[in-house]
N, C-alpha and C. Protein backbone atom coordinates (compact mmCIF):
# COMPACT_ATOMS: atom_id res chain seq x y z
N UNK A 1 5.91 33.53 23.48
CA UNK A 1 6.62 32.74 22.49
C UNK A 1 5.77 31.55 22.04
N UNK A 2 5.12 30.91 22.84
CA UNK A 2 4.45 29.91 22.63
C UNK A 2 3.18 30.23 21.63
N UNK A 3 2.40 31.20 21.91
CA UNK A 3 1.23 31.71 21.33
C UNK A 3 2.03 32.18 19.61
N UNK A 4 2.91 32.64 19.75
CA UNK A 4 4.08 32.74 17.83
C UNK A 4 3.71 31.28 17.43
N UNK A 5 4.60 30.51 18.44
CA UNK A 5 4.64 29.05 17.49
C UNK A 5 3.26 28.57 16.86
N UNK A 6 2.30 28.88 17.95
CA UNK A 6 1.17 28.49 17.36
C UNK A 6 0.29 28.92 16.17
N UNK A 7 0.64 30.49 16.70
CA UNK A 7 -0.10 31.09 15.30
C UNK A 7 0.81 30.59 13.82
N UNK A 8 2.10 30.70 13.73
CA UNK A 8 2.99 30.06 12.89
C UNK A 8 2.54 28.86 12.54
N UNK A 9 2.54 27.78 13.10
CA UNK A 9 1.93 26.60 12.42
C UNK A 9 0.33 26.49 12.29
N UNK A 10 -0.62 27.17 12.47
CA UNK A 10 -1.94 27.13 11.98
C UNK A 10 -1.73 28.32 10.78
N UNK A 11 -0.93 29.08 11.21
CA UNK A 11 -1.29 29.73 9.67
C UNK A 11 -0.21 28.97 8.30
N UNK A 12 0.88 28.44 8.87
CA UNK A 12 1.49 27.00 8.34
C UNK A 12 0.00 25.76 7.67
N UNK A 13 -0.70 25.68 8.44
CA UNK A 13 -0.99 24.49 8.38
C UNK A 13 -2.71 24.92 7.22
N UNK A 14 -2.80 26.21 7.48
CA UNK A 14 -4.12 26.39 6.57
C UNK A 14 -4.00 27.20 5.30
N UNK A 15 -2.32 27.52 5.33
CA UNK A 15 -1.54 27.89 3.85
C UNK A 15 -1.74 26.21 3.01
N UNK A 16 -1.08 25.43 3.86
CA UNK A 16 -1.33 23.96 3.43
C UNK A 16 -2.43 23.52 2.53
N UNK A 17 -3.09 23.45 3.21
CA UNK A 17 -4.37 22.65 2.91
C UNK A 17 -4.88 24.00 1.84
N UNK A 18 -4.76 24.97 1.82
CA UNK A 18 -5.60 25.95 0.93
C UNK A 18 -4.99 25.69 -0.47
N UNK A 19 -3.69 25.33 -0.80
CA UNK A 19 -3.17 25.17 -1.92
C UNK A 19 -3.25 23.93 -2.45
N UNK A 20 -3.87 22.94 -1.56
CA UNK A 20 -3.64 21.62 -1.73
C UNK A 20 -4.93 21.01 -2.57
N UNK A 21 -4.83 21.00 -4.25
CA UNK A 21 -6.00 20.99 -4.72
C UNK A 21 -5.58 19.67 -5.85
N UNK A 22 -5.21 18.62 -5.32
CA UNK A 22 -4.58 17.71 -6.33
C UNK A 22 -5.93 17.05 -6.94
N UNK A 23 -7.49 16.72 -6.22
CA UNK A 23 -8.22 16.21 -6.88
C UNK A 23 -9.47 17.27 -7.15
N UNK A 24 -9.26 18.63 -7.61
CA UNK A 24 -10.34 19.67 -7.97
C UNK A 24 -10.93 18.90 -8.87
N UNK A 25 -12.63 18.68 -9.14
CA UNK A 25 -12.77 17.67 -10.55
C UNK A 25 -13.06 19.35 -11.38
N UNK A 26 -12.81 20.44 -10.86
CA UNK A 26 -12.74 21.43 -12.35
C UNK A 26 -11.17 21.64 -12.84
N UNK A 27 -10.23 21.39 -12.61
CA UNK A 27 -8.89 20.70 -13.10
C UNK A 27 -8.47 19.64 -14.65
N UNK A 28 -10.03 18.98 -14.41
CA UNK A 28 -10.23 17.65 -15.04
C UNK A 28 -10.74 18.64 -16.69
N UNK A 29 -10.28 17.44 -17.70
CA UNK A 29 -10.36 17.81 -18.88
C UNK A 29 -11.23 16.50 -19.50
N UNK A 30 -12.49 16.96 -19.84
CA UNK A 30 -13.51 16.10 -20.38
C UNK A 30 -13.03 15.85 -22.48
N UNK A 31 -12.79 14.41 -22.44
CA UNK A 31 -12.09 14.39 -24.06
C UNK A 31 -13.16 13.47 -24.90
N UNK A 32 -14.17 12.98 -23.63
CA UNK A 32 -15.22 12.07 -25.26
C UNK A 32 -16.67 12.31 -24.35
N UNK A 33 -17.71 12.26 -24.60
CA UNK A 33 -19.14 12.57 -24.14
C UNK A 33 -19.85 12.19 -24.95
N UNK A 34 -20.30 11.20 -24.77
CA UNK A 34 -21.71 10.57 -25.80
C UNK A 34 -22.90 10.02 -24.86
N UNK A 35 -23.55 9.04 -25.91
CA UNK A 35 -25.03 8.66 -25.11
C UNK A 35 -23.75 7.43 -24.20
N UNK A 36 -23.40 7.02 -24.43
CA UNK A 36 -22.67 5.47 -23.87
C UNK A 36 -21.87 5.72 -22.69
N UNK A 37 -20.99 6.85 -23.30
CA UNK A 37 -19.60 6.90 -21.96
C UNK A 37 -18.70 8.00 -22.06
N UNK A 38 -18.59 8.64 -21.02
CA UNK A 38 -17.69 9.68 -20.51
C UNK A 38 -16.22 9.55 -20.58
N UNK A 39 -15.49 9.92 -20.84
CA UNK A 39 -13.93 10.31 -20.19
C UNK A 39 -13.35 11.54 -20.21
N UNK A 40 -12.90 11.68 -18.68
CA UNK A 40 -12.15 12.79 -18.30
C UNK A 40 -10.89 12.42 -18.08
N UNK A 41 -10.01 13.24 -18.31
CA UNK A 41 -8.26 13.46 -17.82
C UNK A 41 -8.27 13.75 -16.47
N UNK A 42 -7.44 13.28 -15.97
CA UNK A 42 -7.15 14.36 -14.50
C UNK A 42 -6.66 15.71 -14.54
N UNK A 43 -6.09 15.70 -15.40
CA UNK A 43 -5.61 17.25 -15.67
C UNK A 43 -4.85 17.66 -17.15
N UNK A 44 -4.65 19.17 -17.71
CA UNK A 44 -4.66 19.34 -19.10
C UNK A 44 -3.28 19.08 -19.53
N UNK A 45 -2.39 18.77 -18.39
CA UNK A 45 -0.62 17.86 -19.04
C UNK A 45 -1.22 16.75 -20.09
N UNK A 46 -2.17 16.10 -19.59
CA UNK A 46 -2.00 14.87 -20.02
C UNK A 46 -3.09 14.97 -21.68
N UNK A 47 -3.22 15.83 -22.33
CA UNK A 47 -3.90 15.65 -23.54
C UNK A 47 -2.25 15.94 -24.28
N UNK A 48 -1.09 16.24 -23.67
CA UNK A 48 0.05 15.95 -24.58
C UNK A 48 0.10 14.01 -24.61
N UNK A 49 -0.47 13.28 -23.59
CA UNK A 49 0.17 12.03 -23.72
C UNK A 49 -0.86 11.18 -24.92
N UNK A 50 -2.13 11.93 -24.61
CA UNK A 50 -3.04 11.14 -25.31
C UNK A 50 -3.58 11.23 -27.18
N UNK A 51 -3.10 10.83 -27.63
CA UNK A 51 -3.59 11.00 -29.09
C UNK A 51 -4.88 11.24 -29.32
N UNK A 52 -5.68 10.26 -29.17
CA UNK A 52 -7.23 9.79 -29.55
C UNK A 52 -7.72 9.36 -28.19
N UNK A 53 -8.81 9.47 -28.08
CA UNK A 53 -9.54 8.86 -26.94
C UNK A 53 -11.14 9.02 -27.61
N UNK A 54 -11.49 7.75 -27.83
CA UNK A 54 -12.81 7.97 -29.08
C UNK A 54 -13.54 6.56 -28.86
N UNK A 55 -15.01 6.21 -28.42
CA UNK A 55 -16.01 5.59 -28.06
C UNK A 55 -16.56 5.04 -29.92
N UNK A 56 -16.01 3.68 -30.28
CA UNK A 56 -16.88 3.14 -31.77
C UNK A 56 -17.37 2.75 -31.07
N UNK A 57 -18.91 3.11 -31.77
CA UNK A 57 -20.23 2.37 -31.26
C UNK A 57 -20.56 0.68 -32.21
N UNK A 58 -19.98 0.43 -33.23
CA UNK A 58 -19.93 -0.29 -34.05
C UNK A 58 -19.33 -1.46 -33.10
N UNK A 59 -18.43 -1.51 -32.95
CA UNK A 59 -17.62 -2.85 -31.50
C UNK A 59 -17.96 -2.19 -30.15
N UNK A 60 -18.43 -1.24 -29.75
CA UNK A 60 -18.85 -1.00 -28.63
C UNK A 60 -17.16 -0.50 -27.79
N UNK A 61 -16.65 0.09 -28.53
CA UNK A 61 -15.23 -0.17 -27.72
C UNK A 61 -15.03 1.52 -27.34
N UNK A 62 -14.12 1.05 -26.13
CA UNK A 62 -13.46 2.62 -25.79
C UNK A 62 -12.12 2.84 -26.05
N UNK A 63 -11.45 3.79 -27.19
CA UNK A 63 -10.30 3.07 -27.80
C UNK A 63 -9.48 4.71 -27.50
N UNK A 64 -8.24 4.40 -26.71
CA UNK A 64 -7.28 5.39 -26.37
C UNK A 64 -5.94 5.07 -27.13
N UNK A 65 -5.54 6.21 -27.63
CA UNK A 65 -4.43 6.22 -28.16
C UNK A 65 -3.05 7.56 -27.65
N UNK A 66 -1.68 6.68 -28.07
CA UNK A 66 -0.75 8.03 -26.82
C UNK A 66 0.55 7.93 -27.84
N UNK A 67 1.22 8.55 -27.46
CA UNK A 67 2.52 9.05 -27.94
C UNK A 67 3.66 7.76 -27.90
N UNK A 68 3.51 7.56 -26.36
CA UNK A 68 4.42 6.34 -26.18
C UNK A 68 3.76 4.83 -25.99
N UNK A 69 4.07 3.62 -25.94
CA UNK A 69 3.43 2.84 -25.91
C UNK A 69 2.99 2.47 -24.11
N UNK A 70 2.02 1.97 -24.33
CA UNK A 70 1.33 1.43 -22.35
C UNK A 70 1.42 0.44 -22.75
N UNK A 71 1.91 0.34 -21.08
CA UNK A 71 2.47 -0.82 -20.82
C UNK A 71 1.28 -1.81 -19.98
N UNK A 72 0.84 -0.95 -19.03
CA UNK A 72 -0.45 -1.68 -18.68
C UNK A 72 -1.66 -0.75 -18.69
N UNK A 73 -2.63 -1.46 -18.61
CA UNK A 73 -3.88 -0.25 -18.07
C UNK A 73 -5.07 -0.79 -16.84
N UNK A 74 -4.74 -0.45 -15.72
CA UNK A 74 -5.40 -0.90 -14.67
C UNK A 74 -6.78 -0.19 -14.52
N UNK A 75 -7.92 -1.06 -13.76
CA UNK A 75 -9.00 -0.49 -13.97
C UNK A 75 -9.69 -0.40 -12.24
N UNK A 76 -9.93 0.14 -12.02
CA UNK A 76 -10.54 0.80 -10.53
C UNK A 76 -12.28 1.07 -10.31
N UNK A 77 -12.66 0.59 -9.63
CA UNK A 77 -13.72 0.78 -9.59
C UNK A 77 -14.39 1.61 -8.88
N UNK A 78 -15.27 2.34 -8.85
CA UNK A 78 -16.11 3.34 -7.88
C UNK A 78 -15.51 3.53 -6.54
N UNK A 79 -15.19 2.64 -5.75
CA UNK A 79 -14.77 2.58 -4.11
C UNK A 79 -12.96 2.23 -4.42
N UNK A 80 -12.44 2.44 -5.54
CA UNK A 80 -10.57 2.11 -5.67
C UNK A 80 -10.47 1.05 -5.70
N UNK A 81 -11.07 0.15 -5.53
CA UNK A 81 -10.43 -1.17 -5.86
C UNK A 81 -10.38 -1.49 -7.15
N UNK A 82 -8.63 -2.37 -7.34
CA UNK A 82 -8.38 -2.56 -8.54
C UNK A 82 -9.46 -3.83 -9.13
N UNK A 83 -10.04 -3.62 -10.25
CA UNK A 83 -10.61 -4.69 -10.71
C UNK A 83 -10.24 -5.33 -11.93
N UNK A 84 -9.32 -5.42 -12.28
CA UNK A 84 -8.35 -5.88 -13.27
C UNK A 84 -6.73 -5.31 -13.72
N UNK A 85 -6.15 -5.84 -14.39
CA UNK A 85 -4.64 -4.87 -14.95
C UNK A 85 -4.88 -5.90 -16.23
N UNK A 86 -4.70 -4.96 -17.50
CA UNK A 86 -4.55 -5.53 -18.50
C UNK A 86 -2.90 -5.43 -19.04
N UNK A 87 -2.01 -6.22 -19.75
CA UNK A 87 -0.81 -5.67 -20.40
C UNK A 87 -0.92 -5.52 -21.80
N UNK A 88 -0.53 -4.29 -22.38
CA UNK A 88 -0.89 -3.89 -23.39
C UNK A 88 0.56 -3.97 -24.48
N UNK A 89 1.35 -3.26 -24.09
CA UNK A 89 2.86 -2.95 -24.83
C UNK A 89 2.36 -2.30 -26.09
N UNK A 90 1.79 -1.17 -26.66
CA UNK A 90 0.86 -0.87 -27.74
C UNK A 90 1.13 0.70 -27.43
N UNK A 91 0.77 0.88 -28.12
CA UNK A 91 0.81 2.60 -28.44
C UNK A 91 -1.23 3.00 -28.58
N UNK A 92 -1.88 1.74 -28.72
CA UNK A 92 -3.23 1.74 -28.53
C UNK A 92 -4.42 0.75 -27.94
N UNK A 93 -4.74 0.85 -27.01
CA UNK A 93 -5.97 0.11 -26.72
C UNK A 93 -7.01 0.21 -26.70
N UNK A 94 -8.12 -0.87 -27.00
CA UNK A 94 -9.49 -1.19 -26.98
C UNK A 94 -9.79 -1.50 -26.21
N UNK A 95 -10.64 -0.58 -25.14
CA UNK A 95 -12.07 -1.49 -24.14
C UNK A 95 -13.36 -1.95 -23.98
N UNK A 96 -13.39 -3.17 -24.17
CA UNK A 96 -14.95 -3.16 -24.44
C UNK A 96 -15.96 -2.79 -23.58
N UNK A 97 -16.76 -2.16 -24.07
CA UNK A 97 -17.90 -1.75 -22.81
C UNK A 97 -18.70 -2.63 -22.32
N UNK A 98 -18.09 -4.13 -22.73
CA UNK A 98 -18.84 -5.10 -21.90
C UNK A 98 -17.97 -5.60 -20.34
N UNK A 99 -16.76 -4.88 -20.33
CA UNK A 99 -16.18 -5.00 -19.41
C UNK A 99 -16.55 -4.02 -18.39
N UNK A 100 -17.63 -3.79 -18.11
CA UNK A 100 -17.41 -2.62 -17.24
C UNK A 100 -19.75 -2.60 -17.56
N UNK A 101 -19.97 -2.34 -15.86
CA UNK A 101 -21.19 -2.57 -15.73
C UNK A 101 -21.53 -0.83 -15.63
N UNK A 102 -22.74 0.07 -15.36
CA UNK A 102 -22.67 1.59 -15.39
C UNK A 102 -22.51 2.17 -14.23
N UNK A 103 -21.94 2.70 -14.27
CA UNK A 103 -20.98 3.65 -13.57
C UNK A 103 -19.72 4.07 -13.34
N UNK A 104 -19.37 4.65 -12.19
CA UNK A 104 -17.68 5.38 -12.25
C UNK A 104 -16.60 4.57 -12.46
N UNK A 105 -15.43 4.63 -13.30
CA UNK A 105 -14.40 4.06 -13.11
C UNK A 105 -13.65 4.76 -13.35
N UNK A 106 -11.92 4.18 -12.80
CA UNK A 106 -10.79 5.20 -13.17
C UNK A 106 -9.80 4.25 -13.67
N UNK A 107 -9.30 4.69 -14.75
CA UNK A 107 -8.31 3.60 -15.61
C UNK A 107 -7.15 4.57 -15.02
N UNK A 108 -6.12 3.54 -14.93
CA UNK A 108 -4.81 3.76 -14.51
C UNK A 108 -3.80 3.36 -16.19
N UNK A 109 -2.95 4.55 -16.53
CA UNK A 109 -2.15 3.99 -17.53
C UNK A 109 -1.02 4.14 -17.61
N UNK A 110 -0.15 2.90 -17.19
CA UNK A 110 1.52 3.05 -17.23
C UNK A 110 2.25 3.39 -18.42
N UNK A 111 2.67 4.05 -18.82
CA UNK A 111 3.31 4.26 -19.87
C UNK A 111 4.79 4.48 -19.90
N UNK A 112 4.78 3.92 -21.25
CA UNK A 112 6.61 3.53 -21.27
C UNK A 112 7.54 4.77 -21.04
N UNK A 113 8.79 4.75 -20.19
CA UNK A 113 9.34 6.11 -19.77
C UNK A 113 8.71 6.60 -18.59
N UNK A 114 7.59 6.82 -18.41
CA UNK A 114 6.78 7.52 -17.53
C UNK A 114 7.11 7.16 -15.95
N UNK A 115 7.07 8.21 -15.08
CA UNK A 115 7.13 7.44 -13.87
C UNK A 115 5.56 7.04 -13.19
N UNK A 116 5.02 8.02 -13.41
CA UNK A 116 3.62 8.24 -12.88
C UNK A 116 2.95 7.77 -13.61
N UNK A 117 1.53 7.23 -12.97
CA UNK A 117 0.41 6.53 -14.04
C UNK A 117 -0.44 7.81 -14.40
N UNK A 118 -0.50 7.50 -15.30
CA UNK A 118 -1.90 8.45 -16.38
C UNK A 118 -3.35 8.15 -15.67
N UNK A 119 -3.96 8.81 -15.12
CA UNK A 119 -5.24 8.35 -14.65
C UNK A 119 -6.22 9.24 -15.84
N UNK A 120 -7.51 8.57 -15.82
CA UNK A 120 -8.54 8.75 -16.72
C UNK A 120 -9.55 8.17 -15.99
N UNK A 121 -11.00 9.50 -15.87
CA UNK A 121 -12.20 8.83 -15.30
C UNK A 121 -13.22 8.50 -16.25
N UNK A 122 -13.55 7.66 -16.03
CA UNK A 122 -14.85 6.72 -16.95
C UNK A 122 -15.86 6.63 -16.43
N UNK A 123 -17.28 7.27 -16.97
CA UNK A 123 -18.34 6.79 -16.51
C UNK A 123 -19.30 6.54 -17.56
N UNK A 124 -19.89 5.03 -17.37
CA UNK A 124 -20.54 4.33 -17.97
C UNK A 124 -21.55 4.25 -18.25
N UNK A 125 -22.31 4.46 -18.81
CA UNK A 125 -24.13 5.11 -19.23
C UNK A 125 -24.96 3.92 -19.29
């Protein structure tokens, strides 16, 4: 009986983990690619939230646009730490790429209604 329970929860426990693919980065949906800067989605739900997501090189800005308005957009750096929260209340924001030195980041975006934040990865050229 004992040797059941066990096989039961290891084959429990490696059903688990085999399905458990919340951060695959081939999941991820790449929406701007230039010489300057990257952004990916976490996954393809979220090109319903996002309108535009488009790099002017003219202001240097990284400018996302969505359906509903954000409320904030938090910014994360390489190792998770938050390194700012901006409040937006907008249906669009501008980031300047002087905010942000090169490399990985992940913008967090609350949006109105939403329970869950919108994540988006950024990497900086």
């Amino acid at each position: 009986m004992k040797t059941l329970i066990l096989n039961l929860i290891l084959f429990l426990a490696i059903s688990a983990s085999a399905s458990a693919n919340n951060n695959d980065p081939k999941n991820t949906v790449k929406v701007l690619e230039n010489i300057n800067v990257s952004v990916s989605l976490s996954n393809a739900d979220q090109t319903n939230i996002f309108t535009t997501v488009a790099y002017n090189d003219n202001q240097r800005n990284i400018e996302f646009a969505t359906k509903e308005a954000i409320s904030y957009v938090q910014i994360f750096n390489a190792s998770g730490a938050l390194e700012f929260q901006l409040m937006v209340d907008s249906k669009k924001v501008k980031l300047s790429k002087n905010l942000f030195d090169s490399g990985d980041y992940k913008l967090g975006f609350l949006i109105a209604g939403q329970d869950n934040i919108q994540f988006a990865d950024v990497v900086i050229k």
